[in-house]
N, C-alpha and C. Protein backbone atom coordinates (compact mmCIF):
# COMPACT_ATOMS: atom_id res chain seq x y z
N UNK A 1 82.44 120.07 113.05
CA UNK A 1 83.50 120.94 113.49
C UNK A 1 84.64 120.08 114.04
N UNK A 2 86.03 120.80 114.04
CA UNK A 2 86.76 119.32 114.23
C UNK A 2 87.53 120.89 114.99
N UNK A 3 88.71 120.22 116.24
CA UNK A 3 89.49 120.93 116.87
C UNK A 3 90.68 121.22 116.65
N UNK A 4 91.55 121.85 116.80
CA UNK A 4 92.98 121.89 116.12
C UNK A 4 93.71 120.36 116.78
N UNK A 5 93.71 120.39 118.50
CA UNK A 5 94.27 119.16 118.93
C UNK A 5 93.82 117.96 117.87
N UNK A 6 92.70 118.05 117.71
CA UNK A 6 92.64 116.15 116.73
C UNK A 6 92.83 116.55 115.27
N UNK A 7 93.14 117.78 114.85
CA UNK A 7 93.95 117.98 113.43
C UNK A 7 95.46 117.33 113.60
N UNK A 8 96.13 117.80 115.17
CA UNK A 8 97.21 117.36 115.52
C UNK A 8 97.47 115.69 115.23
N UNK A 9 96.94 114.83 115.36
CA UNK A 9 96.99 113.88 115.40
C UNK A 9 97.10 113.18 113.95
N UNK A 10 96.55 113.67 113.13
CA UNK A 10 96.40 113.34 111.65
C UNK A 10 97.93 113.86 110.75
N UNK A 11 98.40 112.44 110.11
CA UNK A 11 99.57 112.70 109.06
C UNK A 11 98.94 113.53 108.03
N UNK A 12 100.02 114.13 107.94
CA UNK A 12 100.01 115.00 106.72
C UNK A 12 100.62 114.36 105.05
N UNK A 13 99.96 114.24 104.05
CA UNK A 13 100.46 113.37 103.28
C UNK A 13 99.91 114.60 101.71
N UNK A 14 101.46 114.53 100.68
CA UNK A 14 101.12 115.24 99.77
C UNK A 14 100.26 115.10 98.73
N UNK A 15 99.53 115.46 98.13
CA UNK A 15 98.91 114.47 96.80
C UNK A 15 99.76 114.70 95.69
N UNK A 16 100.61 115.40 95.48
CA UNK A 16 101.53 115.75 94.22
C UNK A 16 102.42 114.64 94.06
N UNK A 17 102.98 113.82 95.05
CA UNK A 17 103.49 112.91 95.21
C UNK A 17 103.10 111.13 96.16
N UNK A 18 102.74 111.50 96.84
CA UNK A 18 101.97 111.05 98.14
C UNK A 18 102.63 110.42 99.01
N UNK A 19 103.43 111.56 99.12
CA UNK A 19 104.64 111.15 100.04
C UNK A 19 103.81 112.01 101.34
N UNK A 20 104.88 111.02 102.66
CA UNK A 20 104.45 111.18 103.95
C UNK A 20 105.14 112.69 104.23
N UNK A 21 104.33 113.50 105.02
CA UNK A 21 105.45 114.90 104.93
C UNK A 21 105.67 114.70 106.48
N UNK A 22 104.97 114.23 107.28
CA UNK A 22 104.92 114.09 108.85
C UNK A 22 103.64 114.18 109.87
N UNK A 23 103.38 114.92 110.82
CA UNK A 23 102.39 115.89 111.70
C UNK A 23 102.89 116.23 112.18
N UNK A 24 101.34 117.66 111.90
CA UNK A 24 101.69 118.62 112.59
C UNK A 24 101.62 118.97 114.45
N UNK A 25 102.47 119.78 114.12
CA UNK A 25 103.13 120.05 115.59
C UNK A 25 102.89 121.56 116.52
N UNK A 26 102.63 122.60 115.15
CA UNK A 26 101.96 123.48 115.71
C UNK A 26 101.09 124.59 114.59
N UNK A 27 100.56 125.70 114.69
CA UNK A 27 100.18 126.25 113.54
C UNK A 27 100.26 127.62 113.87
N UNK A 28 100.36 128.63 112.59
CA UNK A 28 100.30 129.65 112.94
C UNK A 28 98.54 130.38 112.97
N UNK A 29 98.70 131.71 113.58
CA UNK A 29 97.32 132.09 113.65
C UNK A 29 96.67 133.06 113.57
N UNK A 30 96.31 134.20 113.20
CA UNK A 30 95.73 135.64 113.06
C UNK A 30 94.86 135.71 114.16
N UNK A 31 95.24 136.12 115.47
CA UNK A 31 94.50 136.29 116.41
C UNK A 31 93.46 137.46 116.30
N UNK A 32 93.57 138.45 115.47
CA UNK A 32 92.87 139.37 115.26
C UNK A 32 91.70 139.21 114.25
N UNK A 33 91.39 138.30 113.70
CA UNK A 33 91.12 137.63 112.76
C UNK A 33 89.95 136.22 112.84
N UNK A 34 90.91 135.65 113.92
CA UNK A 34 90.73 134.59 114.31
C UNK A 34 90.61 133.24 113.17
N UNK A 35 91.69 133.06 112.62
CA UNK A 35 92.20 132.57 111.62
C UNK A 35 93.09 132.04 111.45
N UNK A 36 93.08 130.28 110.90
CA UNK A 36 94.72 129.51 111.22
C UNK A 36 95.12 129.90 109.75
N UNK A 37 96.11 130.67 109.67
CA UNK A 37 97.07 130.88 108.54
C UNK A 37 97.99 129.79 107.89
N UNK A 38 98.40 128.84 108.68
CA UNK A 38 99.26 127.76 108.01
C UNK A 38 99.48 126.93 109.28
N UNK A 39 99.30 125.52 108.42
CA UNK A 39 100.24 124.11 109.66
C UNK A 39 101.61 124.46 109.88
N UNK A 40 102.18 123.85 111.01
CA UNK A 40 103.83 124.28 110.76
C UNK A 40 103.93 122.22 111.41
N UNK A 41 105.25 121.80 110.62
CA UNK A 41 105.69 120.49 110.50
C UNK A 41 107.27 120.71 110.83
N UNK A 42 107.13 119.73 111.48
CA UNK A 42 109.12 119.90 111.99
C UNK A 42 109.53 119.36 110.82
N UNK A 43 110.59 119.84 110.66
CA UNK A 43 111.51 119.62 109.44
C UNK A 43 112.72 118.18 110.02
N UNK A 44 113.61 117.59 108.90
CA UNK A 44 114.24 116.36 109.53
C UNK A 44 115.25 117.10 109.96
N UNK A 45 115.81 116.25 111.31
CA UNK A 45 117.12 116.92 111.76
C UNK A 45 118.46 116.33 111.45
N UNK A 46 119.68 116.79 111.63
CA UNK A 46 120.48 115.86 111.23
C UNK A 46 120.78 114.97 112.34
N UNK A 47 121.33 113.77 112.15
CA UNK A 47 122.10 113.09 112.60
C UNK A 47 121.31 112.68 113.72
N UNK A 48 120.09 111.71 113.43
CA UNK A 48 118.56 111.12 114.15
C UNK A 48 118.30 112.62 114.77
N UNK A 49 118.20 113.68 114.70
CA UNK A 49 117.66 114.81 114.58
C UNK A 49 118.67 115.42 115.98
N UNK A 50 119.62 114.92 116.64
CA UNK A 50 120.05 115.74 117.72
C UNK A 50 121.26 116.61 117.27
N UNK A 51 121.88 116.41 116.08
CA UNK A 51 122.94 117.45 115.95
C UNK A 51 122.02 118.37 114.82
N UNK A 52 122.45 119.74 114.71
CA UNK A 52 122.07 120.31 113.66
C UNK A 52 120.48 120.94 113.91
N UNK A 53 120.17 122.05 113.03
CA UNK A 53 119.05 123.25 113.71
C UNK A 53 117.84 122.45 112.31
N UNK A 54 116.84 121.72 112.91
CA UNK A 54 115.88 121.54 112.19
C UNK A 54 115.06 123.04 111.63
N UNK A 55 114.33 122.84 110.71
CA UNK A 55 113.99 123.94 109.79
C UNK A 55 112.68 123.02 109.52
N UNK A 56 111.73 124.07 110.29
CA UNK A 56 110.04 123.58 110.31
C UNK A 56 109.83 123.96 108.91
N UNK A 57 108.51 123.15 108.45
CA UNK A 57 108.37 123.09 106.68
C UNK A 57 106.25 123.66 107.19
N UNK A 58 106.27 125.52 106.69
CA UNK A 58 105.41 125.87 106.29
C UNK A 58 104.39 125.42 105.72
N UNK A 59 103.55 125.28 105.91
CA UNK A 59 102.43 125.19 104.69
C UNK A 59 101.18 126.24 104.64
N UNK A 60 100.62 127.02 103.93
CA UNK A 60 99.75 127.89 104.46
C UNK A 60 98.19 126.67 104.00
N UNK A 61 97.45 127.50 105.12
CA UNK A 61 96.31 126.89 104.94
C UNK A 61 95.38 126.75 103.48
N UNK A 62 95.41 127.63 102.37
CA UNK A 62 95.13 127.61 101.46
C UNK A 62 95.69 126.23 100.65
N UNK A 63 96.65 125.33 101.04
CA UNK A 63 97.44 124.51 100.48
C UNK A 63 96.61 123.23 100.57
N UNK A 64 95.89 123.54 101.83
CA UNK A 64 94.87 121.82 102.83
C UNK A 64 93.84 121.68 101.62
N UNK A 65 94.14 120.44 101.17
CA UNK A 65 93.06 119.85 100.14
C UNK A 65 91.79 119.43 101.44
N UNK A 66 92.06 118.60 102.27
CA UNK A 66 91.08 118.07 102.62
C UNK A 66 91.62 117.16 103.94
N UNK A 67 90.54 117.86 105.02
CA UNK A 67 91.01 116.80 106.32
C UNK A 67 90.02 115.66 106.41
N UNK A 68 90.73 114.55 106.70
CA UNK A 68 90.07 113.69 106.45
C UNK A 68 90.10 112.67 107.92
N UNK A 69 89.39 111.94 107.78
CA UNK A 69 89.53 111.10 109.20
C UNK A 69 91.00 110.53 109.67
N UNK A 70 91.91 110.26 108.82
CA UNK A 70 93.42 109.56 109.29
C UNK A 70 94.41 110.64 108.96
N UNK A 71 93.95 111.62 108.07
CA UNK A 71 95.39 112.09 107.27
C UNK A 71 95.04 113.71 106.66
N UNK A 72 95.89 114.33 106.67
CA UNK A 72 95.92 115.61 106.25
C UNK A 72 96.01 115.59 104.85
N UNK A 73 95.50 115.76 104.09
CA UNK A 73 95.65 115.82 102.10
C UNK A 73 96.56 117.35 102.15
N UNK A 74 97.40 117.58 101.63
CA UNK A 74 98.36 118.47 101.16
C UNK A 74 98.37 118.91 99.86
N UNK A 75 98.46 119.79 98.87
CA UNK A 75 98.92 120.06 97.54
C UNK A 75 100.06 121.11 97.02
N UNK A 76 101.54 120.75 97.66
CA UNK A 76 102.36 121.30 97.35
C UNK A 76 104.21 121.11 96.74
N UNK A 77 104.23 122.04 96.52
CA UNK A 77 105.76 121.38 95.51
C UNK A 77 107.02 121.38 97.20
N UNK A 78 107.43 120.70 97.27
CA UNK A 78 108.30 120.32 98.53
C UNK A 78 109.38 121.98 98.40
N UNK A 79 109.69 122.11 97.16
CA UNK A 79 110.43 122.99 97.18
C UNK A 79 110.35 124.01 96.95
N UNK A 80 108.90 124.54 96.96
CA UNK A 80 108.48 126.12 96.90
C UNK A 80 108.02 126.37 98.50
N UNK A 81 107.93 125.62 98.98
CA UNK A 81 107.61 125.65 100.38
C UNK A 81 108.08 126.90 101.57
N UNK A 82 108.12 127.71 102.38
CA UNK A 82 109.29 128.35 102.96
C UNK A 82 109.61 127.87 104.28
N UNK A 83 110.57 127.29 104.76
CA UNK A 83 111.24 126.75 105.83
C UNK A 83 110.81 127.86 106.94
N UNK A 84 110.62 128.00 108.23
CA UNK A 84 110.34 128.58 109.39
C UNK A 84 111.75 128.35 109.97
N UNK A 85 112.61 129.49 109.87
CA UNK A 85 114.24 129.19 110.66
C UNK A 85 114.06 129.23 112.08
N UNK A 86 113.50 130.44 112.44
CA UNK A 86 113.42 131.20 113.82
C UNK A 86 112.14 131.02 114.65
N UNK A 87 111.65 130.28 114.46
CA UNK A 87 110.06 129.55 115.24
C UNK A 87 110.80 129.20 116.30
N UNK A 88 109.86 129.90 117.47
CA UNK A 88 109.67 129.61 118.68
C UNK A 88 108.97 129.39 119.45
C-alpha cells in the first residue's frame, strides 16, 4: 500500500514521449466514493512562473501506467489533456 504524500514525491514522466511532465502537487477525489479521480500537476508559468495565471495539467487516474519507486509512468497525449483554470 503506498500513501498519497509519498506518491507526492515521485516525478511524473510520460511514456508516449518520456518527457518529464513534473510532480504532483495535489489530486482530485470522490469523497463519497472514496476514490482519487486524477493527479493534478502545476502547469509552467510565465516569466520563471511569477507573471501570468499558471494552468494545472489534469490527468485522470485511469491514465497512471504504473507507480513505481522514483517516478510516476503516465500515458497521455500532452494535448488532449484538460487544463484545471479555476483550482483552488
Amino acid at each position: 500500500m503506498i500513501n498519497l504524500s509519498e506518491i507526492k514525491e515521485k516525478e511524473v514522466i510520460n511514456v508516449k514521449d518520456g518527457s518529464k511532465i513534473g510532480f504532483i502537487y495535489d489530486f482530485e477525489i470522490d469523497l463519497e466514493k472514496g476514490k482519487v479521480l486524477a493527479i493534478i500537476i502545476p502547469g509552467p508559468g510565465k516569466v520563471l512562473g511569477i507573471f501570468g495565471k499558471n494552468k494545472d495539467l489534469v490527468i485522470e487516474w485511469k491514465n497512471i501506467i504504473r507507480i513505481g519507486y522514483d517516478a510516476v509512468l503516465v500515458d497521455i497525449d500532452m494535448g488532449q489533456n484538460k487544463p484545471l483554470d479555476n483550482y483552488n
